[in-house]
C-alpha atoms as a PDB file:
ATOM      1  CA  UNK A   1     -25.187  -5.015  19.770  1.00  0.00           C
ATOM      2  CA  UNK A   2     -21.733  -3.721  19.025  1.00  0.00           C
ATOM      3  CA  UNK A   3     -19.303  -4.192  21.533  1.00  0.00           C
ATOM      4  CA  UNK A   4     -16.331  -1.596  21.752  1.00  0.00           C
ATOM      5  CA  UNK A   5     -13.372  -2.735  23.990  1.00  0.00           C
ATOM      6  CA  UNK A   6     -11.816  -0.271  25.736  1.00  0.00           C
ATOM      7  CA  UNK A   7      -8.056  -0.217  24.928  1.00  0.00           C
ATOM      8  CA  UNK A   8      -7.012   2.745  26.593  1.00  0.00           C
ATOM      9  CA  UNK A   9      -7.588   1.719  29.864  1.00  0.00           C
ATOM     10  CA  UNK A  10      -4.530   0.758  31.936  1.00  0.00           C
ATOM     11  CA  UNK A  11      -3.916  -1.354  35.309  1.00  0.00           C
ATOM     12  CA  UNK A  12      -2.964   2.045  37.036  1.00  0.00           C
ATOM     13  CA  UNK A  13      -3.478   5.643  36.021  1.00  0.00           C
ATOM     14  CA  UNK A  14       0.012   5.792  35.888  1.00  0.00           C
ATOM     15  CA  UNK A  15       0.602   2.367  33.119  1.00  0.00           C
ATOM     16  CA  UNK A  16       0.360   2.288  30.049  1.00  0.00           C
ATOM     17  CA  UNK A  17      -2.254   1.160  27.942  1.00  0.00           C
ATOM     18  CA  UNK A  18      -2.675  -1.386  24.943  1.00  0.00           C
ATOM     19  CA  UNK A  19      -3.405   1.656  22.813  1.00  0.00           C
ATOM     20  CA  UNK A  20      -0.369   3.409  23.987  1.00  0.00           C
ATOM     21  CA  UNK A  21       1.943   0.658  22.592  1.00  0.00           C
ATOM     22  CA  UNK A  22       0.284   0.457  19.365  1.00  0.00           C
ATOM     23  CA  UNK A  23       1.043   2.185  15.957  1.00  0.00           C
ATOM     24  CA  UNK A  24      -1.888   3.922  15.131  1.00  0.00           C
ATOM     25  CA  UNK A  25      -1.027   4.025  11.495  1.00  0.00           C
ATOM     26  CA  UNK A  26      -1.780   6.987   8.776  1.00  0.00           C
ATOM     27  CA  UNK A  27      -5.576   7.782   7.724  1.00  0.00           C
ATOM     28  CA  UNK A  28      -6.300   6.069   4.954  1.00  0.00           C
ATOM     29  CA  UNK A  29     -10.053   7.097   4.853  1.00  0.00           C
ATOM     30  CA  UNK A  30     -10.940  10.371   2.653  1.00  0.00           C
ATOM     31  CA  UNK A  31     -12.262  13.156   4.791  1.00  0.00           C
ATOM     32  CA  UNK A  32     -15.745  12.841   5.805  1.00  0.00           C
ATOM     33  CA  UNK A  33     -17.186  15.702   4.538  1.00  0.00           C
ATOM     34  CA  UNK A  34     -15.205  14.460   1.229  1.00  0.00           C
ATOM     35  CA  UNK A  35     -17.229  11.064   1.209  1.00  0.00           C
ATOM     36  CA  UNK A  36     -20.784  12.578   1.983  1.00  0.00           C
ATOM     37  CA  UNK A  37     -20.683  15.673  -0.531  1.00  0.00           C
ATOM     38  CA  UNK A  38     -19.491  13.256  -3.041  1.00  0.00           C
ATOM     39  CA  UNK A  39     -22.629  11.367  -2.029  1.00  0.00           C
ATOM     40  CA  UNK A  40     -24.837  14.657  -2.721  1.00  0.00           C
ATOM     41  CA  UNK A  41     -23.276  15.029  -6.182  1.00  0.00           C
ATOM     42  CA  UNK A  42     -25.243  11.851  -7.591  1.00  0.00           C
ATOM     43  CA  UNK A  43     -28.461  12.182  -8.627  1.00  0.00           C
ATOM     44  CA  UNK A  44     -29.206   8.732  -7.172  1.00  0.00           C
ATOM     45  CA  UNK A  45     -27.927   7.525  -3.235  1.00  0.00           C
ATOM     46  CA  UNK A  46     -26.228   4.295  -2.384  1.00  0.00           C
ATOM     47  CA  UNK A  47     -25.286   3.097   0.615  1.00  0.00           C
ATOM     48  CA  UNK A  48     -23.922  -0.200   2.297  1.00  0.00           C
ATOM     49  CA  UNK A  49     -21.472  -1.171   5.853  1.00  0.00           C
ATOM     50  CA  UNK A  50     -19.486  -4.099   5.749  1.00  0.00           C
ATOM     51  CA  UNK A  51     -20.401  -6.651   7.846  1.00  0.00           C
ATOM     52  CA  UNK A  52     -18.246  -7.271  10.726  1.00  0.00           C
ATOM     53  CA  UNK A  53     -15.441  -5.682   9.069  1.00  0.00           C
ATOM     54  CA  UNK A  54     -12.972  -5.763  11.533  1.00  0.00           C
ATOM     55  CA  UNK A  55     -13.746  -9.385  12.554  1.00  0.00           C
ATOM     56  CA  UNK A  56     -12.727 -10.358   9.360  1.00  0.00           C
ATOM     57  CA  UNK A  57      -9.376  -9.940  10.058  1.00  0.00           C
ATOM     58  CA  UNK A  58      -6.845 -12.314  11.318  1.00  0.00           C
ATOM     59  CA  UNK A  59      -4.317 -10.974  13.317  1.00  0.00           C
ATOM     60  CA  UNK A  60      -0.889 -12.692  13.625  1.00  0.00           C
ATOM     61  CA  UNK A  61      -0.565 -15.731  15.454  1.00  0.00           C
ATOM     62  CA  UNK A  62       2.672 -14.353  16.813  1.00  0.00           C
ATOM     63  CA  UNK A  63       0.854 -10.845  17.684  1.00  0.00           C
ATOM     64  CA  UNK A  64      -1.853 -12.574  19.515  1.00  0.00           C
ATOM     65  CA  UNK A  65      -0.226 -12.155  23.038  1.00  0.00           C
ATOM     66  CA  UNK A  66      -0.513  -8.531  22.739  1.00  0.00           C
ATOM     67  CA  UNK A  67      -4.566  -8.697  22.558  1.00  0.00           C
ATOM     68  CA  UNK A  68      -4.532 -11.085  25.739  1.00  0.00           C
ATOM     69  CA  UNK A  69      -7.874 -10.520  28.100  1.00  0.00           C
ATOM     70  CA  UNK A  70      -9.918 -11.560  31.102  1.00  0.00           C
ATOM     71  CA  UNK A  71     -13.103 -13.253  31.010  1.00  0.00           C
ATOM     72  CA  UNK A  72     -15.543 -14.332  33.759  1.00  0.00           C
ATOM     73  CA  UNK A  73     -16.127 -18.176  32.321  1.00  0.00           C
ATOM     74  CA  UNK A  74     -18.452 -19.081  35.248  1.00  0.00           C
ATOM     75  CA  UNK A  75     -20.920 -16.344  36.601  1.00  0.00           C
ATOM     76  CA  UNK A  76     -21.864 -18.468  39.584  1.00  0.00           C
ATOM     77  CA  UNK A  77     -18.200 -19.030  40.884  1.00  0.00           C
ATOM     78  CA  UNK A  78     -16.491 -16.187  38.873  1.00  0.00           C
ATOM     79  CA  UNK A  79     -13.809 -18.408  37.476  1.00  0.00           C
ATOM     80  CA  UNK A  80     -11.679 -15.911  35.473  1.00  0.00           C
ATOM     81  CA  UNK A  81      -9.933 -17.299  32.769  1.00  0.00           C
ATOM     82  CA  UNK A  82      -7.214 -15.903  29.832  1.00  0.00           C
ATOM     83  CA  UNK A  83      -8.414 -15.403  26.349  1.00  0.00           C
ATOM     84  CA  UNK A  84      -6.782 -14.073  23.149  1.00  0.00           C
ATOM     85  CA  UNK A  85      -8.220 -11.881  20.226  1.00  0.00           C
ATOM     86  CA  UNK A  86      -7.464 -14.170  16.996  1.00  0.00           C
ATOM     87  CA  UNK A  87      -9.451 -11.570  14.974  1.00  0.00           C
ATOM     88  CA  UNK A  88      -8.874  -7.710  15.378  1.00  0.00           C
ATOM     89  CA  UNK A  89     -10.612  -5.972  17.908  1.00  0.00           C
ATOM     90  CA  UNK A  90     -12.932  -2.926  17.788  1.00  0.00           C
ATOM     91  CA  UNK A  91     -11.432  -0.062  20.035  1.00  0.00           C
ATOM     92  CA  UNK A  92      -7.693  -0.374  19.281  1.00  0.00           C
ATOM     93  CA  UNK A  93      -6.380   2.926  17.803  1.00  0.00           C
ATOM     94  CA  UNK A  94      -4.765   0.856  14.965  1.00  0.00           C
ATOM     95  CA  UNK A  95      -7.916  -1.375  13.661  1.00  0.00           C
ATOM     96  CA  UNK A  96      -9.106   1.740  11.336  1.00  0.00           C
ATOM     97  CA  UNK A  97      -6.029   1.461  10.084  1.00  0.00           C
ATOM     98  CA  UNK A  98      -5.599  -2.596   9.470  1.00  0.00           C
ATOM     99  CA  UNK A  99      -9.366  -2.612   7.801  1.00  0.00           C
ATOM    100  CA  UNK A 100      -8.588   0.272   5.639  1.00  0.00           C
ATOM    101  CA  UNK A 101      -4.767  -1.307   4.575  1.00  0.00           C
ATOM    102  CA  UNK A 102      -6.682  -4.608   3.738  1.00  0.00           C
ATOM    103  CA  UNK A 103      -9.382  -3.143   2.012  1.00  0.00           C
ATOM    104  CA  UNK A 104      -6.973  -1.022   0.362  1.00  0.00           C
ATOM    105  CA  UNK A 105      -4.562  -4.339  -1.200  1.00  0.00           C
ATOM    106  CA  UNK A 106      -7.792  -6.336  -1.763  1.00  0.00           C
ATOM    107  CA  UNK A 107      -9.018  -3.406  -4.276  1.00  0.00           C
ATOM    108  CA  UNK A 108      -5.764  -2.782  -6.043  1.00  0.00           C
ATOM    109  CA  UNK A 109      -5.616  -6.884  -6.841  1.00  0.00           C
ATOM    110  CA  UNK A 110      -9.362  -6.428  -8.689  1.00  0.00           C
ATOM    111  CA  UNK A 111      -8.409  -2.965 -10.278  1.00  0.00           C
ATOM    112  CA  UNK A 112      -8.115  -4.770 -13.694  1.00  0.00           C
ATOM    113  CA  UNK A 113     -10.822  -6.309 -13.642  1.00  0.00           C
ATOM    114  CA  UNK A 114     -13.562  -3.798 -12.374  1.00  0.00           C
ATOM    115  CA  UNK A 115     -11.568  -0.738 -12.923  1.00  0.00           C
ATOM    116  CA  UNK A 116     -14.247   2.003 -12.457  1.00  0.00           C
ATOM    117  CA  UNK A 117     -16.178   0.192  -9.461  1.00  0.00           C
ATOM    118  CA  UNK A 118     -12.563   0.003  -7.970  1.00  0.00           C
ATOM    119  CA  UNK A 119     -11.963   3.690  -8.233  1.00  0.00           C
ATOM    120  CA  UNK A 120     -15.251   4.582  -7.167  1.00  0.00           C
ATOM    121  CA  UNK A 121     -14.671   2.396  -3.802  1.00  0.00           C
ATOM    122  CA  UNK A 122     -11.744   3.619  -3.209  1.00  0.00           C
ATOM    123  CA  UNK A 123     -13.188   7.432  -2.748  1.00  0.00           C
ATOM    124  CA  UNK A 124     -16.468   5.888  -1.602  1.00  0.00           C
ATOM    125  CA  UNK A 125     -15.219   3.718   1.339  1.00  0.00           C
ATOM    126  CA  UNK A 126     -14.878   5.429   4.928  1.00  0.00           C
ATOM    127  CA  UNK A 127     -13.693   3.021   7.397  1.00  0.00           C
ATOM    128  CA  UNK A 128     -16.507   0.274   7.262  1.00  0.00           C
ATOM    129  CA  UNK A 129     -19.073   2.141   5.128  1.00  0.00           C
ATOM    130  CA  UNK A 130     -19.337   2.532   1.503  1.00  0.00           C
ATOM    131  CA  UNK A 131     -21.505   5.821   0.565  1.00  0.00           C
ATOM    132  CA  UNK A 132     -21.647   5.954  -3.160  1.00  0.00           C
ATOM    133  CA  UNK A 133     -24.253   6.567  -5.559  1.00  0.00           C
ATOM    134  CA  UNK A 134     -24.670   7.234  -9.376  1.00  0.00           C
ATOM    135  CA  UNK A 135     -26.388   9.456 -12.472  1.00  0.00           C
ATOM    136  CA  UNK A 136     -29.286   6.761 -13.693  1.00  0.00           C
ATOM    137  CA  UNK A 137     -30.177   3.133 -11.994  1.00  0.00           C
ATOM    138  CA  UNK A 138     -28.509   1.098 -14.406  1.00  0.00           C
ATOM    139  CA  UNK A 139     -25.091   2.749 -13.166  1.00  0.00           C
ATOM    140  CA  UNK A 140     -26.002   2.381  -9.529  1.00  0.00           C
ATOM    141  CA  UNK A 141     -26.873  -1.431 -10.265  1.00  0.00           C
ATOM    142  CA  UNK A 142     -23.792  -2.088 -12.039  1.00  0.00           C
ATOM    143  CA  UNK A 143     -21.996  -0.377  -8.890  1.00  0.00           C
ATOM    144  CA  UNK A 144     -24.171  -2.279  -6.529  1.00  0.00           C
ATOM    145  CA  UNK A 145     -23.552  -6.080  -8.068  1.00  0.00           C
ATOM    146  CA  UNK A 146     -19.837  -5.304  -9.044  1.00  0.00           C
ATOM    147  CA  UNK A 147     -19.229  -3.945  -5.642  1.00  0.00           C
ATOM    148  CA  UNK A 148     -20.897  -7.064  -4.046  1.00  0.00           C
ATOM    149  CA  UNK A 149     -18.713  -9.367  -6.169  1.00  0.00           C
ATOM    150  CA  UNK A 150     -15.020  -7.482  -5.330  1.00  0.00           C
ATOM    151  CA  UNK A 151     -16.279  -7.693  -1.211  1.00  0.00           C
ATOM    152  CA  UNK A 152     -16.774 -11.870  -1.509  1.00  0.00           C
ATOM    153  CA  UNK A 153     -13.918 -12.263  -3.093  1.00  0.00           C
ATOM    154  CA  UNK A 154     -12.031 -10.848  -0.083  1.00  0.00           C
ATOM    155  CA  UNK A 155     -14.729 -12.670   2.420  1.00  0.00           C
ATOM    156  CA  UNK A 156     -16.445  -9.477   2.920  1.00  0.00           C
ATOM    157  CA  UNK A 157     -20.463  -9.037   3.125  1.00  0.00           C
ATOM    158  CA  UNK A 158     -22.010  -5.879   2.302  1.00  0.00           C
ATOM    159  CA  UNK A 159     -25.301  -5.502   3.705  1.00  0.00           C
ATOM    160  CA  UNK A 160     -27.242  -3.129   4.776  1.00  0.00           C
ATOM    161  CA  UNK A 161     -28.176  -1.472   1.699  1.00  0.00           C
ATOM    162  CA  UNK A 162     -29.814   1.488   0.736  1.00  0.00           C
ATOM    163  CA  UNK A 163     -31.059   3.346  -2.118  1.00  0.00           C
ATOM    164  CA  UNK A 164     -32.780   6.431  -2.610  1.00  0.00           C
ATOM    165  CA  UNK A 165     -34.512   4.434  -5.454  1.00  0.00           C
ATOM    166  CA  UNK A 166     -37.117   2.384  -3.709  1.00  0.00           C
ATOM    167  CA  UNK A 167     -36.581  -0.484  -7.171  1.00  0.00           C
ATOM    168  CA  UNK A 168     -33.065  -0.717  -5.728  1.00  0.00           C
ATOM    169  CA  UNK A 169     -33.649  -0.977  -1.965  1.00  0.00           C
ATOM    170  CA  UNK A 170     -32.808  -4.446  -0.406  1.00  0.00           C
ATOM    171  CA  UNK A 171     -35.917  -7.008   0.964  1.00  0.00           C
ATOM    172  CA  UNK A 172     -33.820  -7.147   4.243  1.00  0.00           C
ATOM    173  CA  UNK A 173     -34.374  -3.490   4.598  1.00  0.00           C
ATOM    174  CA  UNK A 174     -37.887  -3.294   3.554  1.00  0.00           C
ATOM    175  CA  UNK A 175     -39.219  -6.919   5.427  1.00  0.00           C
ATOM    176  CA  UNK A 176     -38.172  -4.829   8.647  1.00  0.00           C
ATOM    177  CA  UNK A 177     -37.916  -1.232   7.795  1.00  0.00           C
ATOM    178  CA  UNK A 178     -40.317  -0.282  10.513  1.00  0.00           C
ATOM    179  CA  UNK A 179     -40.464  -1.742  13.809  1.00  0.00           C
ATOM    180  CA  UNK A 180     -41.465  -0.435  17.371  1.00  0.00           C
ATOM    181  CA  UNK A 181     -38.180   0.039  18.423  1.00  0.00           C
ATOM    182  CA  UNK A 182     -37.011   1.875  15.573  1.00  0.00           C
ATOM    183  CA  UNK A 183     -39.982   4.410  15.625  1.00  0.00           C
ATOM    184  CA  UNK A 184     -39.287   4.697  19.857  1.00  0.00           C
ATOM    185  CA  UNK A 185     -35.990   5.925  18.901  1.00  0.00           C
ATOM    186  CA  UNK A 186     -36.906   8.163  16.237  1.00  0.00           C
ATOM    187  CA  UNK A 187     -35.775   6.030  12.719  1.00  0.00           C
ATOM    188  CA  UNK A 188     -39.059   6.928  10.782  1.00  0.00           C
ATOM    189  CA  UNK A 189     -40.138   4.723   7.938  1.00  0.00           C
ATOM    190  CA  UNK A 190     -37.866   5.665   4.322  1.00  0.00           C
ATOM    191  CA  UNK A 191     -35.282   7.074   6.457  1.00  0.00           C
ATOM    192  CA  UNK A 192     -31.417   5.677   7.016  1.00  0.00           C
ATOM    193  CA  UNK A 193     -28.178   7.740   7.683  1.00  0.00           C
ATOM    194  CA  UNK A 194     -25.439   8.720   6.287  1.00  0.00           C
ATOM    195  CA  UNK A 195     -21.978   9.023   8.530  1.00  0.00           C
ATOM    196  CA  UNK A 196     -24.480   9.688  11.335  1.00  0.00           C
ATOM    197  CA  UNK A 197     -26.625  12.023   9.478  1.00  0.00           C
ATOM    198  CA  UNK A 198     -30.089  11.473   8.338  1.00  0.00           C
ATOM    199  CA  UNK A 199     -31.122  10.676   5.487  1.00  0.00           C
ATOM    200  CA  UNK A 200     -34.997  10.922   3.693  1.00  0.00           C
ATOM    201  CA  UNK A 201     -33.982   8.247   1.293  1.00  0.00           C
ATOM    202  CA  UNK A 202     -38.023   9.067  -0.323  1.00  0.00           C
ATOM    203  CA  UNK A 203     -37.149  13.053  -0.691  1.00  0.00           C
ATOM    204  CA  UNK A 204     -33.225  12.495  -0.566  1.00  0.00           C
ATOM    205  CA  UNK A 205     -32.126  15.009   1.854  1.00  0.00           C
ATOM    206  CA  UNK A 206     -29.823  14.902   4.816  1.00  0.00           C
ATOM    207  CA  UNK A 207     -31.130  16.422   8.013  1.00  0.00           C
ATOM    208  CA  UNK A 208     -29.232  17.618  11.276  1.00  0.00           C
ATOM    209  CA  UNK A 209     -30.865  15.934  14.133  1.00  0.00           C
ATOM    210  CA  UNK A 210     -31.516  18.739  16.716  1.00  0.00           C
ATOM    211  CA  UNK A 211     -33.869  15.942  19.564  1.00  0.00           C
ATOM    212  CA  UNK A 212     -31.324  15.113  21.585  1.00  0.00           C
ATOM    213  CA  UNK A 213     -31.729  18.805  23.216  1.00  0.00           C
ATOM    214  CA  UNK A 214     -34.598  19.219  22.987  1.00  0.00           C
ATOM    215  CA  UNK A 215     -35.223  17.238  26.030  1.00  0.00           C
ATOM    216  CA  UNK A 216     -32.527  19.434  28.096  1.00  0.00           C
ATOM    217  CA  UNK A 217     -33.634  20.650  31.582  1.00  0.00           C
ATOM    218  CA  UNK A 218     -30.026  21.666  32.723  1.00  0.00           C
ATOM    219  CA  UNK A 219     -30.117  25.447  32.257  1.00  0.00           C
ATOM    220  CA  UNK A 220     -26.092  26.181  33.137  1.00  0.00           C
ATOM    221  CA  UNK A 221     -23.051  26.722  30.976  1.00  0.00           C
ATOM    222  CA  UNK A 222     -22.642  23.288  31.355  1.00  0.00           C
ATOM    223  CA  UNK A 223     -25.881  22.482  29.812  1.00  0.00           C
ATOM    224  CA  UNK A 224     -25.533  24.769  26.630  1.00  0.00           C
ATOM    225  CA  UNK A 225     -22.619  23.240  25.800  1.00  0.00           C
ATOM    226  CA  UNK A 226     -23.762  19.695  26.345  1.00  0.00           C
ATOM    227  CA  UNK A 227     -26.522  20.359  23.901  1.00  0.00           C
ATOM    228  CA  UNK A 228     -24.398  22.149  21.548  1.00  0.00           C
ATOM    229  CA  UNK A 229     -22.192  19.293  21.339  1.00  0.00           C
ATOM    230  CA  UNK A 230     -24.798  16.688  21.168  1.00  0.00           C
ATOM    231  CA  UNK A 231     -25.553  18.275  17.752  1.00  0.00           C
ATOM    232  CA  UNK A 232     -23.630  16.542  14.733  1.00  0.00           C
ATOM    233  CA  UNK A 233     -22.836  18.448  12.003  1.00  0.00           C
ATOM    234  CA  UNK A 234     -20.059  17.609  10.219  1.00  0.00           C
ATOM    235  CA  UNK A 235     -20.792  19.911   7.095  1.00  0.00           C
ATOM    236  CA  UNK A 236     -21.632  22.861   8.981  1.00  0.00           C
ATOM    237  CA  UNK A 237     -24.639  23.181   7.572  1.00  0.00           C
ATOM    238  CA  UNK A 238     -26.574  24.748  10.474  1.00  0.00           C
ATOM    239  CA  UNK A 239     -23.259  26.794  11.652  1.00  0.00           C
ATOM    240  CA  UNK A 240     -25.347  29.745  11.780  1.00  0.00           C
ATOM    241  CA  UNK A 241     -28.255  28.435  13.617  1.00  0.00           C
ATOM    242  CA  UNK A 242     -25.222  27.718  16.130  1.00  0.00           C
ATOM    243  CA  UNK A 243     -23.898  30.910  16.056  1.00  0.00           C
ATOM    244  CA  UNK A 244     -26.547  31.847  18.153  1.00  0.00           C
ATOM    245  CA  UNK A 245     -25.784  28.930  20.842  1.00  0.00           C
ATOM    246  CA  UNK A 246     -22.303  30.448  21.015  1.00  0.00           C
ATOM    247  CA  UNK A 247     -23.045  33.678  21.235  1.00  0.00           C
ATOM    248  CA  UNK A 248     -25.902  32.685  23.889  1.00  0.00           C
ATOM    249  CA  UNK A 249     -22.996  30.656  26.124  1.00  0.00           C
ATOM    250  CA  UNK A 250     -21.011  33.855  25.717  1.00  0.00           C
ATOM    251  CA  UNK A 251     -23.604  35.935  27.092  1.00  0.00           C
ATOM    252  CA  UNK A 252     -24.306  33.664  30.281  1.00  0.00           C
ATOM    253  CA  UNK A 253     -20.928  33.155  30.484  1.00  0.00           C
ATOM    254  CA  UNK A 254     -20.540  37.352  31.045  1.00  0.00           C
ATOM    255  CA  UNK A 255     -23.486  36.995  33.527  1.00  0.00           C
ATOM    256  CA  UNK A 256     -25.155  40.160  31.149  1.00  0.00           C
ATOM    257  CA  UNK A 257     -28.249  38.110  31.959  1.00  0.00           C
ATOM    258  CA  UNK A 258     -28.464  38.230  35.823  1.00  0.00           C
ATOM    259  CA  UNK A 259     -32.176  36.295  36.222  1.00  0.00           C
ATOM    260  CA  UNK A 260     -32.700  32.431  35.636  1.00  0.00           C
ATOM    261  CA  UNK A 261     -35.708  33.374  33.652  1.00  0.00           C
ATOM    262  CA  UNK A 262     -34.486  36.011  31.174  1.00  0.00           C
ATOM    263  CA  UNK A 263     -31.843  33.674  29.778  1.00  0.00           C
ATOM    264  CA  UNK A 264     -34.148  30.566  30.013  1.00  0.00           C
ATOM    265  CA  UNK A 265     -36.401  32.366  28.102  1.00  0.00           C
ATOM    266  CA  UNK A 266     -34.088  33.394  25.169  1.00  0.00           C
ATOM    267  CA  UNK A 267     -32.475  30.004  25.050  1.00  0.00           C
ATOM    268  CA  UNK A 268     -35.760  28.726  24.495  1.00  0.00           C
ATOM    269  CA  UNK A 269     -36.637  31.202  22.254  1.00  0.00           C
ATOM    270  CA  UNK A 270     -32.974  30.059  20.352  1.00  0.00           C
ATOM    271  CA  UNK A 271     -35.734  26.724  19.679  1.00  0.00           C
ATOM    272  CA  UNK A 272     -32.618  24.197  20.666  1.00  0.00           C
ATOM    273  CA  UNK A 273     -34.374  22.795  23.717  1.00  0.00           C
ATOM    274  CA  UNK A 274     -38.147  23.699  23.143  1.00  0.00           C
END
């Protein structure tokens, strides 16, 4: 369980928030779609997160006012008491920013010594995840162990890893590659993701996941265009396949379908939600 603090909340709708006084900071990821057709290019996947990442971080003894919060240290007689973040928190709009900075100066003072890993890392990295890959499985191990070595030495783990070579693939990943919970929630055996898309690491191929709408009931506007949005597609790979969705909202939207069942029956027809 990842817990995501919610610094844009205020004391009043009218005050200001702890991400309002912050410095977000320039992106100092690559774009997305950058990281994951780079990915495609290599014959052979890789893929890792950094564990904890932003936890890793100290923030300034002299900032740590700023990240001041309530806690509840006795359930029974609600005794509230004041706490500080010593560590950056996850959900301030300038922690992206602070990983990928450190990450950033921790590469350039190893770029002599593993200069190709280095490079690769720094295109390969988005926020907390390194996607990378390589041509043959001697390149993708040298990646793997070199990339391992640069993250301890800046008192980072990498874990999580996975390979679309089974040889390469972790023990932590395939001791518990398959549990109940994971096949409840739809994670099928061989299967990962990548930036939120998944991934067949046996046949290597990202797929669009299109369940969350299937189990829509809400036939209104509002319902198209909570299942259209529930669909992540960062590539636009199934843009035309959506086309239809739009053009389906459009024609609701004109009322040219006047009976519940006529449009119920093309959206279903569309296959988004049946």
């Amino acid at each position: 369980m990842r817990i995501v603090y919610d610094a844009s909340s205020g004391e009043t709708a009218q005050a200001a928030s702890l991400n309002d006084c912050l410095e977000t900071g320039p992106p100092l990821q690559p774009l997305l779609h950058n990281v994951v057709v780079r990915n495609r290019l290599c014959p052979i996947g890789l893929t890792a997160d950094v564990k904890q990442a932003f936890h890793q971080i100290w923030i300034q003894p002299k900032d740590r006012d700023v990240f001041r919060f309530f806690w509840i240290s006795d359930l029974d007689h609600k005794d509230i008491v004041t706490l500080r973040f010593t560590r950056v928190p996850f959900g301030c709009v300038s922690s992206p920013f602070l990983l990928g900075a450190t990450l950033q100066e921790h590469l350039s003072t190893l770029e002599q010594k593993y200069p190709e890993t280095v490079a690769e890392l720094r295109n390969d990295l988005y926020v907390d995840d390194v996607i990378s890959g390589g041509t043959c499985e001697q390149e993708v191990t040298k990646v793997k162990e070199e990339a391992k070595e640069i993250f301890d030495q800046g008192r980072f783990t990498l874990h999580k890893w996975h390979c679309s070579v089974a040889s390469l693939e972790e023990p932590e990943n395939n001791d518990s590659e398959q549990t109940y919970a994971k096949e409840s929630l739809g994670t099928k055996t061989g299967e990962a993701k990548i930036l939120g898309l998944k991934w067949n690491k046996l046949k290597d191929t990202l797929a669009v996941d299109f369940t969350s709408c299937n189990a829509t009931q809400e036939y209104t506007k509002r319902g198209i265009l909570k299942a259209m949005a529930k669909v992540y597609d960062p590539l636009g790979l199934v843009s035309p396949v959506m086309l239809e969705a739009k053009h389906l909202y459009r024609i609701v939207c004109e009322k040219t379908y006047h009976g519940m069942h006529t449009w119920k029956r093309k959206w279903n027809s569309f296959g988004i939600s049946g």
